[in-house]
C-alpha atoms as a PDB file:
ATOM      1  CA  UNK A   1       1.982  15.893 -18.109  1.00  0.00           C
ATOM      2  CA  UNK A   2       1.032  19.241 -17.004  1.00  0.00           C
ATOM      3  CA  UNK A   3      -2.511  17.662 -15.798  1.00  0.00           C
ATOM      4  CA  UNK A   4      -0.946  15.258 -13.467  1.00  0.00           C
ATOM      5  CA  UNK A   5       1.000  17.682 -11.720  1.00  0.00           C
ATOM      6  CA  UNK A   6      -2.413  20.069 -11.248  1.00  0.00           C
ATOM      7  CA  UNK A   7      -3.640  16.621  -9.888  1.00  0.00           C
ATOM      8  CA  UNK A   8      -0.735  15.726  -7.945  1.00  0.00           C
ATOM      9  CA  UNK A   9      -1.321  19.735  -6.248  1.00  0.00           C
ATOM     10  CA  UNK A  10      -4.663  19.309  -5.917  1.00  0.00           C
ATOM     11  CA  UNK A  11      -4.821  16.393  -3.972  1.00  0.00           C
ATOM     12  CA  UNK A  12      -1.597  16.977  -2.053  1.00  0.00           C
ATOM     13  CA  UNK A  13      -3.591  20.218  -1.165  1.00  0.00           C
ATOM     14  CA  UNK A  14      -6.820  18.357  -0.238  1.00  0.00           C
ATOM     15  CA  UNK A  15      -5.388  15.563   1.499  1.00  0.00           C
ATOM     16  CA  UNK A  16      -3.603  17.978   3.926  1.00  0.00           C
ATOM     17  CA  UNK A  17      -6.591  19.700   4.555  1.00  0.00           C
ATOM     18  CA  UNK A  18      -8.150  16.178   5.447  1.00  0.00           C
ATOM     19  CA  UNK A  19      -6.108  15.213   7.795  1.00  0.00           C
ATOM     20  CA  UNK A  20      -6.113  18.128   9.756  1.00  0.00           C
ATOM     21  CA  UNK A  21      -9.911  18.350   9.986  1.00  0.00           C
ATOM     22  CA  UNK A  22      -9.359  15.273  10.445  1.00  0.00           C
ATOM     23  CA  UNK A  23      -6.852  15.469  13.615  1.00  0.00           C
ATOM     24  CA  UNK A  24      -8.961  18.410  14.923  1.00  0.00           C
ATOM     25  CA  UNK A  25     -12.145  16.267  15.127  1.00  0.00           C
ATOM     26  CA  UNK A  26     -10.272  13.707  17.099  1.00  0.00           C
ATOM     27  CA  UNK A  27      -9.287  15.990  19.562  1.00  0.00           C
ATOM     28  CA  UNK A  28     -12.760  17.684  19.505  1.00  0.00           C
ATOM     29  CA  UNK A  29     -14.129  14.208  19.645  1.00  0.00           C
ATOM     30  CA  UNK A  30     -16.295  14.409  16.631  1.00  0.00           C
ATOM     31  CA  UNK A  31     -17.179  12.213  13.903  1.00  0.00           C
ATOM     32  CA  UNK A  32     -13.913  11.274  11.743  1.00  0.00           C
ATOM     33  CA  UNK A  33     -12.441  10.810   8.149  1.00  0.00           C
ATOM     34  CA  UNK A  34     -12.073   7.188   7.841  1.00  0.00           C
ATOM     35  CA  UNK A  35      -8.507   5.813   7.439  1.00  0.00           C
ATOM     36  CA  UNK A  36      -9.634   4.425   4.013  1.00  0.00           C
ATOM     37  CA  UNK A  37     -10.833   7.764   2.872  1.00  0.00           C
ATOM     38  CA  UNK A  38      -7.198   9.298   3.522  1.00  0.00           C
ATOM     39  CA  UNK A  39      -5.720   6.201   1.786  1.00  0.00           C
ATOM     40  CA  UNK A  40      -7.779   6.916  -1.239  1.00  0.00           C
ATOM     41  CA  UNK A  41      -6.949  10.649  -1.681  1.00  0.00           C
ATOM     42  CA  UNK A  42      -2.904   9.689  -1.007  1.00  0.00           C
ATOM     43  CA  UNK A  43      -4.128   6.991  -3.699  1.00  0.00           C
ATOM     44  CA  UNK A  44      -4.844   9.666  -6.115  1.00  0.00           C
ATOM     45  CA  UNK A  45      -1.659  11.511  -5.893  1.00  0.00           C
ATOM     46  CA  UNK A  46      -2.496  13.102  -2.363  1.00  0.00           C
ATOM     47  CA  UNK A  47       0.719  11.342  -0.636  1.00  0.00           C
ATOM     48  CA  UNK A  48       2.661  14.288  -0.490  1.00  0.00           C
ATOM     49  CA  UNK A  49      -0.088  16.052   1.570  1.00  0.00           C
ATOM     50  CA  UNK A  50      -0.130  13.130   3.701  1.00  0.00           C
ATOM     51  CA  UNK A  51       2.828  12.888   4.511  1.00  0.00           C
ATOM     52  CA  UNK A  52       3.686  16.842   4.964  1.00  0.00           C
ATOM     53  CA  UNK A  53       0.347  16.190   7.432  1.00  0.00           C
ATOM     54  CA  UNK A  54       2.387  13.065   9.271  1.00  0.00           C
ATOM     55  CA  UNK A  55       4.944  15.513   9.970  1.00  0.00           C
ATOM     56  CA  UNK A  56       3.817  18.498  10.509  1.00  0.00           C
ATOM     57  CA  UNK A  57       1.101  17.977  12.144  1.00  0.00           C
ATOM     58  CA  UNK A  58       2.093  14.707  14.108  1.00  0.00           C
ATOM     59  CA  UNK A  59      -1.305  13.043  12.325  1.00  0.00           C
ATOM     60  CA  UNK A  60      -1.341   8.863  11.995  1.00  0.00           C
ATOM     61  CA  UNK A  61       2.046   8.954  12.480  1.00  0.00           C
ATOM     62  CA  UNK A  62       2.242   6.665  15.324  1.00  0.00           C
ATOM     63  CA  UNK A  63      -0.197   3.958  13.848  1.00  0.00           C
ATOM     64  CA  UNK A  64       1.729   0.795  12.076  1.00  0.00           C
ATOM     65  CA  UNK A  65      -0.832  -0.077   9.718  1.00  0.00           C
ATOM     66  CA  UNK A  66      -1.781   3.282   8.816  1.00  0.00           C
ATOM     67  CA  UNK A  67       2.225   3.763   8.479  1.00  0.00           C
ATOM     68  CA  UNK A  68       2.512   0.362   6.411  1.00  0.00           C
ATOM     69  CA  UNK A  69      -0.399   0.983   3.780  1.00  0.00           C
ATOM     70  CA  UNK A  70       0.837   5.377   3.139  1.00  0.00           C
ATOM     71  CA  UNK A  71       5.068   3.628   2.694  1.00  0.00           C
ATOM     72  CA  UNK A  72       3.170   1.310  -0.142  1.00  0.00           C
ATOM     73  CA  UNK A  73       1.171   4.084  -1.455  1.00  0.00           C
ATOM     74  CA  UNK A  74       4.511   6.373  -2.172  1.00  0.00           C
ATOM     75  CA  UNK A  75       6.090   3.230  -3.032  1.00  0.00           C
ATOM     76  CA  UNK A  76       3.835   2.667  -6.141  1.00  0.00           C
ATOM     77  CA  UNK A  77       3.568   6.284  -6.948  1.00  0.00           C
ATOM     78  CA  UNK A  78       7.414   6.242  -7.394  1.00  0.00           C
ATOM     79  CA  UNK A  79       7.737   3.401  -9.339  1.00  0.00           C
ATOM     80  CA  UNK A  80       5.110   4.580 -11.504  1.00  0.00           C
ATOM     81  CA  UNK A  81       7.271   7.677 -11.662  1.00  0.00           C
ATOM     82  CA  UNK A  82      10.220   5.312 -12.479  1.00  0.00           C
ATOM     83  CA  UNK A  83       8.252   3.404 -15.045  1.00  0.00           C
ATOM     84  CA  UNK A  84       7.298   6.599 -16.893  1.00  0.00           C
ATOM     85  CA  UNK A  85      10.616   8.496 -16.788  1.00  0.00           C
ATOM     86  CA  UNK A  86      12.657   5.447 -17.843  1.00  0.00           C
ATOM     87  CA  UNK A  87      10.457   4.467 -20.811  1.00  0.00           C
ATOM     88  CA  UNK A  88      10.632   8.491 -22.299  1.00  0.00           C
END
């Protein structure tokens, strides 16, 4: 248990730092992370980064799509969650 909470950290931690480069490349107008790439590391346990980054930093939070795939990503991460806790 204690290893998938250093993971959840980890890539909450990461995935932050992702979008912000990022959101500063788009402004910059410089090469950027593709939207699959920061689906993968919320994937991974990063969605708590992303969305802290949605927020906070007013990153892909306008895009539907984007919006639609990060809801299902949390989604499955808390029914995982569910699945776990309720089986003991």
């Amino acid at each position: 248990m204690r290893v998938i909470l250093w993971v959840y950290v980890l890539a909450t931690l990461v995935t932050f730092a992702a979008y912000a480069i990022d959101k500063h490349r788009a402004a910059t107008r410089r090469w950027r992370i593709p939207e699959l790439h920061l689906h993968l590391l919320a994937l991974i346990g990063g969605w708590p980064g992303a969305l802290a980054a949605m927020k906070l930093i007013r990153h892909k939070n306008r895009k539907g799509r984007f919006l639609l795939v990060t809801g299902a990503i949390v989604l499955l991460h808390a029914g995982a969650w569910a699945v776990y806790l309720l089986r003991g």
